[in-house]
Protein backbone atom coordinates (compact mmCIF):
# COMPACT_ATOMS: atom_id res chain seq x y z
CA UNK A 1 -6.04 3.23 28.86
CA UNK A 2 -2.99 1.05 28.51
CA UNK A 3 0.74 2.89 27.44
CA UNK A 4 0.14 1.20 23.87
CA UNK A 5 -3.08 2.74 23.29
CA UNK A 6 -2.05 6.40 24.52
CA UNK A 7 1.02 5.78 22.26
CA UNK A 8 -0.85 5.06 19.47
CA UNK A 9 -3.65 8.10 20.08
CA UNK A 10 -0.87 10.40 20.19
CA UNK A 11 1.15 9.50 16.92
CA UNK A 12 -2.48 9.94 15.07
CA UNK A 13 -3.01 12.92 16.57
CA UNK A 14 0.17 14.32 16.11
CA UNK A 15 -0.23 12.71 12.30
CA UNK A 16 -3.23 14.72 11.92
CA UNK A 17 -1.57 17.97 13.42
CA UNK A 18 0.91 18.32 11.10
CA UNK A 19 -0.56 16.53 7.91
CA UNK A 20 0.23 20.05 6.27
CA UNK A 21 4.37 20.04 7.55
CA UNK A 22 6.99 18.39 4.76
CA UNK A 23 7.02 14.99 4.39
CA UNK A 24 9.02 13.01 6.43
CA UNK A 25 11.51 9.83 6.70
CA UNK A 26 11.74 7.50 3.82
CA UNK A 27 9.71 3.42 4.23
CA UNK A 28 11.68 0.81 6.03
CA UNK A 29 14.17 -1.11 3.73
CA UNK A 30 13.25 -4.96 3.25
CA UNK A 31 14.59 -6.42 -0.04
CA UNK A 32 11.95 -9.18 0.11
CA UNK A 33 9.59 -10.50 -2.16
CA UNK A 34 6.52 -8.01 -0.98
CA UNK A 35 8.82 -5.73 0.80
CA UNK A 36 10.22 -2.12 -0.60
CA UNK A 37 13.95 -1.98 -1.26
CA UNK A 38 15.57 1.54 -0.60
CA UNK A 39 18.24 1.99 -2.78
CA UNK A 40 20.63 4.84 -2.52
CA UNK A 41 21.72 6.66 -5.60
CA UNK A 42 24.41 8.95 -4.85
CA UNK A 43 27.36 6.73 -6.52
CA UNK A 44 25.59 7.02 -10.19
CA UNK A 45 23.72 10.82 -9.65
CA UNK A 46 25.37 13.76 -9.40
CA UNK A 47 23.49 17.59 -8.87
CA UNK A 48 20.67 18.19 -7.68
CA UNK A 49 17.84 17.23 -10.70
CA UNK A 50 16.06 14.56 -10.02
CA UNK A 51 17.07 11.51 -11.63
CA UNK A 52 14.59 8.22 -12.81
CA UNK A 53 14.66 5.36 -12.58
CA UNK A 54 12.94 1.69 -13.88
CA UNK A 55 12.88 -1.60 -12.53
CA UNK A 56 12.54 -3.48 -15.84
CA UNK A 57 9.70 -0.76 -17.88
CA UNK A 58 8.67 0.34 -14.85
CA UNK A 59 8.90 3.33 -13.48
CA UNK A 60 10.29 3.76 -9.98
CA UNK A 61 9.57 6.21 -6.88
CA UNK A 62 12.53 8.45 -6.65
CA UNK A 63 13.00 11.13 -3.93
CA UNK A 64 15.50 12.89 -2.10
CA UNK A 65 16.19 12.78 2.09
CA UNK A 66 19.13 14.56 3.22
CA UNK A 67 20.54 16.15 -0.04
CA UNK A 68 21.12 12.06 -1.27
CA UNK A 69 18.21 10.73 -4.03
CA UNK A 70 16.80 7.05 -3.33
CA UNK A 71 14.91 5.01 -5.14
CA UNK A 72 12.03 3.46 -3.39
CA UNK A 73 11.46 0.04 -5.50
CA UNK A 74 8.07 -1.92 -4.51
CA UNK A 75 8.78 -5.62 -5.16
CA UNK A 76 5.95 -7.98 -5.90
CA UNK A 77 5.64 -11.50 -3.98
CA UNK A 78 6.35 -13.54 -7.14
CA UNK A 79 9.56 -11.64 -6.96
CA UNK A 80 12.93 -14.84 -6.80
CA UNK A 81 15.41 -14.01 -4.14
CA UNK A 82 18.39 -12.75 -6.05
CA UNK A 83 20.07 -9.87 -7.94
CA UNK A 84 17.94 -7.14 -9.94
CA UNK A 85 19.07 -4.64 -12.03
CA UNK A 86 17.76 -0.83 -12.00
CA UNK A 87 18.14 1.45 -14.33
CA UNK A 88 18.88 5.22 -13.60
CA UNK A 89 19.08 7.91 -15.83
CA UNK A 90 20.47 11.19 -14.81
CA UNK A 91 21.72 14.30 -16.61
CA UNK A 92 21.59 12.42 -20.19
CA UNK A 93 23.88 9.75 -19.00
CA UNK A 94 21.67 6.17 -17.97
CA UNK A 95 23.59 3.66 -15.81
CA UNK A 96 22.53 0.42 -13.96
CA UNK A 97 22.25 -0.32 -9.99
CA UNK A 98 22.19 -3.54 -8.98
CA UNK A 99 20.79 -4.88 -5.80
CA UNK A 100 19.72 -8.06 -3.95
CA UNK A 101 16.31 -9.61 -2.98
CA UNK A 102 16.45 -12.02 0.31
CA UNK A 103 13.97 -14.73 0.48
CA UNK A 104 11.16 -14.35 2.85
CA UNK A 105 8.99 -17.09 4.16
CA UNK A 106 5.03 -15.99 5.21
CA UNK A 107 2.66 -17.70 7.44
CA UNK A 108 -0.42 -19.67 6.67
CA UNK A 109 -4.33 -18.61 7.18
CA UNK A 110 -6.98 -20.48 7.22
CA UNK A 111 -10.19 -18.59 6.46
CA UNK A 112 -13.94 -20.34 6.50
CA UNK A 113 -16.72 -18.51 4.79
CA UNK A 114 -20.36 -19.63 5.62
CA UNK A 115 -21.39 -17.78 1.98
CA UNK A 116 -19.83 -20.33 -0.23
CA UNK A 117 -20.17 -17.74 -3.50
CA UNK A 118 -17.18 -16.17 -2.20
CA UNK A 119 -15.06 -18.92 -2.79
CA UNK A 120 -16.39 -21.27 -5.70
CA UNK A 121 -17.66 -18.11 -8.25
CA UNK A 122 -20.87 -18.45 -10.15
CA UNK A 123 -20.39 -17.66 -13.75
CA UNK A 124 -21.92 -14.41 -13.00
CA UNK A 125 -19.74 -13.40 -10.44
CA UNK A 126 -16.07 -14.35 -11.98
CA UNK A 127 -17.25 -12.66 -15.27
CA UNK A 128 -17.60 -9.47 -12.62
CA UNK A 129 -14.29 -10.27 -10.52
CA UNK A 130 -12.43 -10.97 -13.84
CA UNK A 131 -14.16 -7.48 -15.11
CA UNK A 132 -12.78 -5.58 -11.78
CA UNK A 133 -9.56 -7.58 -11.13
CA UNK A 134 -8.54 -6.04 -14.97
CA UNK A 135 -9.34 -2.25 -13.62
CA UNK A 136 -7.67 -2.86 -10.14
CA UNK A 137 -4.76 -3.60 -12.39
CA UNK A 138 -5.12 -0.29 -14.09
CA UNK A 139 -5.47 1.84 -10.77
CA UNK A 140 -2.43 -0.28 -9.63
CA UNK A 141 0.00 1.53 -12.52
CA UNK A 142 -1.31 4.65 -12.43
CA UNK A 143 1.54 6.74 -12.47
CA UNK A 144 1.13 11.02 -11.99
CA UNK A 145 5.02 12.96 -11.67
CA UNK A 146 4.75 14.32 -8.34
CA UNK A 147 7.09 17.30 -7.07
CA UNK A 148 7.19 15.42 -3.97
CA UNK A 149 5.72 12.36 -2.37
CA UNK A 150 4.10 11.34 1.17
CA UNK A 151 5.72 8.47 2.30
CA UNK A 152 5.59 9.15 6.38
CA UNK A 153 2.04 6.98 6.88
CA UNK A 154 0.07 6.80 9.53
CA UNK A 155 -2.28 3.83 10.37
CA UNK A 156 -5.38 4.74 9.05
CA UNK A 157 -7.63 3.26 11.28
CA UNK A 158 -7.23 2.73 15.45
CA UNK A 159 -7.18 -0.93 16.27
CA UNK A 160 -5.23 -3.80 16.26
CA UNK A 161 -3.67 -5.54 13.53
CA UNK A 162 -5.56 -8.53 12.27
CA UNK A 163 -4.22 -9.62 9.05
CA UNK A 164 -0.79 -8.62 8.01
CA UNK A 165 0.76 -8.77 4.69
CA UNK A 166 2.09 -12.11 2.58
CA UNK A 167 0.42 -14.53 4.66
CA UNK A 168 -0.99 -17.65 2.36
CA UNK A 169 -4.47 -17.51 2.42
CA UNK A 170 -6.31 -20.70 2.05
CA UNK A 171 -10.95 -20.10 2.21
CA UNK A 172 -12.83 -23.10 3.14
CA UNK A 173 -9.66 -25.29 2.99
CA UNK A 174 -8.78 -23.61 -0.73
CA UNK A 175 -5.35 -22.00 -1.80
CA UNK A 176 -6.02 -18.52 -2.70
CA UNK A 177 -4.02 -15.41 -3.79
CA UNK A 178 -1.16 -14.15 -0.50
CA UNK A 179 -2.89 -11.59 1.76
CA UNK A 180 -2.19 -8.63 -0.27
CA UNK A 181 -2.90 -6.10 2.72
CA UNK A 182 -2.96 -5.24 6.25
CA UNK A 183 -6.12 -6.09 8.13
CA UNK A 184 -7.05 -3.23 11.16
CA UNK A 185 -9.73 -5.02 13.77
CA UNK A 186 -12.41 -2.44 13.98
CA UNK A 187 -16.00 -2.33 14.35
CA UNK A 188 -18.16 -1.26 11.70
CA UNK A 189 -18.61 2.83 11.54
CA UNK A 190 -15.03 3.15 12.68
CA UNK A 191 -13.54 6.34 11.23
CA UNK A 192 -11.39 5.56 8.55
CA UNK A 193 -8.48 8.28 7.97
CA UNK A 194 -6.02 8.68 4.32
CA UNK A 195 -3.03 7.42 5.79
CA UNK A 196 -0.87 10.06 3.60
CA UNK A 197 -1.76 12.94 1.36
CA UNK A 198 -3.20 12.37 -2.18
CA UNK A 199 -5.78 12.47 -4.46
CA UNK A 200 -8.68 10.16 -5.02
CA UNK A 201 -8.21 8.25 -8.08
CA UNK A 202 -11.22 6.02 -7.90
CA UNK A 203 -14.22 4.63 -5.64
CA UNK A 204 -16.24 1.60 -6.45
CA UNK A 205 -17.99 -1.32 -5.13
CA UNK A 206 -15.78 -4.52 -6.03
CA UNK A 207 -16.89 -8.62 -5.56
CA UNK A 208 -13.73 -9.05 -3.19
CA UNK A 209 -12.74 -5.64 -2.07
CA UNK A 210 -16.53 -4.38 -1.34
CA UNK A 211 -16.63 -0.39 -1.42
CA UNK A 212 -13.18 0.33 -2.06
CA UNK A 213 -11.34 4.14 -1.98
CA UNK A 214 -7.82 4.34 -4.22
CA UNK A 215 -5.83 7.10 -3.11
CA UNK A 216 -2.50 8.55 -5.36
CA UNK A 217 -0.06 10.04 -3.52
CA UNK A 218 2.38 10.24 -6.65
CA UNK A 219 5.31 8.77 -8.35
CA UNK A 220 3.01 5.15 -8.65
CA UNK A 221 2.60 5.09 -4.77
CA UNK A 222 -1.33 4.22 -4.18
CA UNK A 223 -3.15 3.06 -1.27
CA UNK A 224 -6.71 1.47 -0.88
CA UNK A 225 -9.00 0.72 1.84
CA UNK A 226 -11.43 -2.22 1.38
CA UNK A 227 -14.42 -3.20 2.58
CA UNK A 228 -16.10 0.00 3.71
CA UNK A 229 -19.06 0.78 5.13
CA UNK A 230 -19.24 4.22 3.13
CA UNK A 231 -16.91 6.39 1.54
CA UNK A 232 -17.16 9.94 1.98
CA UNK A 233 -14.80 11.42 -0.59
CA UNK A 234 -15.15 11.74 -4.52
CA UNK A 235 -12.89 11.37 -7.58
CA UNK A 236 -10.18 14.24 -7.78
CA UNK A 237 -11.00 15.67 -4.50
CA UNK A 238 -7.34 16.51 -2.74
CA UNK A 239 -7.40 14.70 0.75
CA UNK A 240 -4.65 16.06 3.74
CA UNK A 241 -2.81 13.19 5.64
CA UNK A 242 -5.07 11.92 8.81
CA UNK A 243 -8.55 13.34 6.94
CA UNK A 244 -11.70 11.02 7.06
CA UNK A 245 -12.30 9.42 4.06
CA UNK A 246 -14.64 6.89 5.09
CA UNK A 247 -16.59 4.50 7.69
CA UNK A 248 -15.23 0.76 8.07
CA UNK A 249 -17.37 -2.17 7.44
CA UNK A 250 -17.73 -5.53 6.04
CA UNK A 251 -18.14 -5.09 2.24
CA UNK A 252 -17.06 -7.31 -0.19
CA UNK A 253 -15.72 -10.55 0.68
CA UNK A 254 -15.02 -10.43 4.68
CA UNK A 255 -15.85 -13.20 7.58
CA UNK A 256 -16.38 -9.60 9.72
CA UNK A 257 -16.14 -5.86 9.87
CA UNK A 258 -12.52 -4.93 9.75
CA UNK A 259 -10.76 -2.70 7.39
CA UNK A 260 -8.19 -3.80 4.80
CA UNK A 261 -5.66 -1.42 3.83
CA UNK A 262 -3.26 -2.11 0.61
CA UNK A 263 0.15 -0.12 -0.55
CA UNK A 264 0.66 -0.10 -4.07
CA UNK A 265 4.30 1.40 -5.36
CA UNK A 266 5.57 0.79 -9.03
CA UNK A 267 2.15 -1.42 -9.96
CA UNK A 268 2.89 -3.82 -7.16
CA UNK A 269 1.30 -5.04 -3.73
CA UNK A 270 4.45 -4.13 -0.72
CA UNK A 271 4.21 -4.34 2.86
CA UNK A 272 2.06 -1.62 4.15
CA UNK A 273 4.07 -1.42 7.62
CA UNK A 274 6.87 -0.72 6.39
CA UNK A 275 5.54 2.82 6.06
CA UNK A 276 4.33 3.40 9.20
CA UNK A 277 6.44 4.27 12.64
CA UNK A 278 8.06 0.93 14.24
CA UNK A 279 6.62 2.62 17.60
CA UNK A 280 2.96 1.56 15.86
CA UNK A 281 3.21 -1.67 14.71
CA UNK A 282 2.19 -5.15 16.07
């Protein structure tokens, strides 16, 4: 066993070991279009209630590490590089942050399908993606006021990294939405773990996605994990960080079994690594 792959076993066992302990350090900052910009708040909040906070009429993660709030803002790809405004109200009084987005290039994929459905829709099939793309929207803003929220992830499934986040997809020579994820190579039956604690908000069986589990973990943070072989948990059921939730497969629209694992924070797709341990990622 190579010193990557012990290193890895250990930080999911340990993961799963102390799923129950407080929740730890807050994501990686990257002020990118698709990244999560960590914005500290102690210049416009004073004592110790929470403030919130919006990013235009959104609502915003907002938790405390060391005795000083952040704001964890989610921004979406579409996001232009330059200044944003947030609003944060606190104690009556509202006031505005403002903070700047870099510009971030992504890599190209090229993806060929042999089932050609996949990629030019029969009318039957984009009146069911349009039909599931509008309640993957609604799953995305789901918002729940959490006490506190999970943000110390662990890598839900063992294997390398596939697929990671932004890149420009193009099928069978075809522009097509920015990977929106983080692929994990596995094979199919590979145990697939909630990378954080939550509640399941929904299951299904989606055109794209294929058998799909939505986990909240509060404050608009969500995660899902596509194209599984099964899922093993039900609506409302209360899952611990590093539980199995399901088996990987190839569900849905996928060249081979792998498992695709999304962030969502304020309604938006971010960079799933940037909540998981440097020490993990590839």
């Amino acid at each position: 066993m190579s010193r990557h792959t012990m290193l890895r076993s250990a930080v999911f066992l340990l993961a799963s070991l102390f799923a129950v302990s407080g929740y730890a350090a807050l994501p990686e900052s990257s002020s990118v279009p698709g990244g999560v910009a960590v914005i500290p708040l102690a210049k416009v909040v004073s004592g110790k209630d929470a403030p919130h906070a919006w990013l235009g009429a959104l609502p915003v993660l907002v938790t405390a590490d060391n005795d000083v709030w952040y704001a964890v803002v989610g921004l979406s790809l579409t996001t232009k590089p330059g200044s944003l405004a947030l609003r944060v109200q606190n104690g009556g009084v509202e006031r505005t942050v403002d903070f700047e987005v870099d510009d971030k290039a992504y890599p190209e994929q090229h993806i060929t399908l042999k089932d050609k459905g996949k990629v030019q829709l029969s009318p039957q099939n984009l009146v069911r993606a349009e039909r599931e793309i509008k309640e993957i929207i609604k799953y995305k803003h789901h918002w729940h006021a959490a006490r506190d929220t999970d943000l110390a992830f662990i890598v839900p499934a063992q294997g390398p990294f596939s697929g990671h986040f932004g890149m420009r997809r193009f099928f069978n020579g075809e522009a097509r939405a920015p990977h929106a994820g983080l692929d994990v190579a596995v094979d199919r039956g590979t145990t697939v773990m909630a990378s954080g604690a939550g509640t399941v908000l929904a299951v299904g069986d989606y055109f794209f996605n294929g058998n799909t589990i939505f986990l909240d973990h509060g404050n608009g943070l969500i995660t899902m994990y596509c194209h599984l072989d099964r899922m093993d948990v039900q609506v409302g059921e209360v899952v611990a960080k590093g539980q199995p939730i399901g088996l990987s497969g190839m569900t849905g629209r996928a060249t081979g079994p792998h498992l695709h694992w999304s962030v969502v924070l304020n309604g938006t797709m971010v960079d799933p690594e940037l909540f998981i341990p440097a020490t993990v990622q590839q």
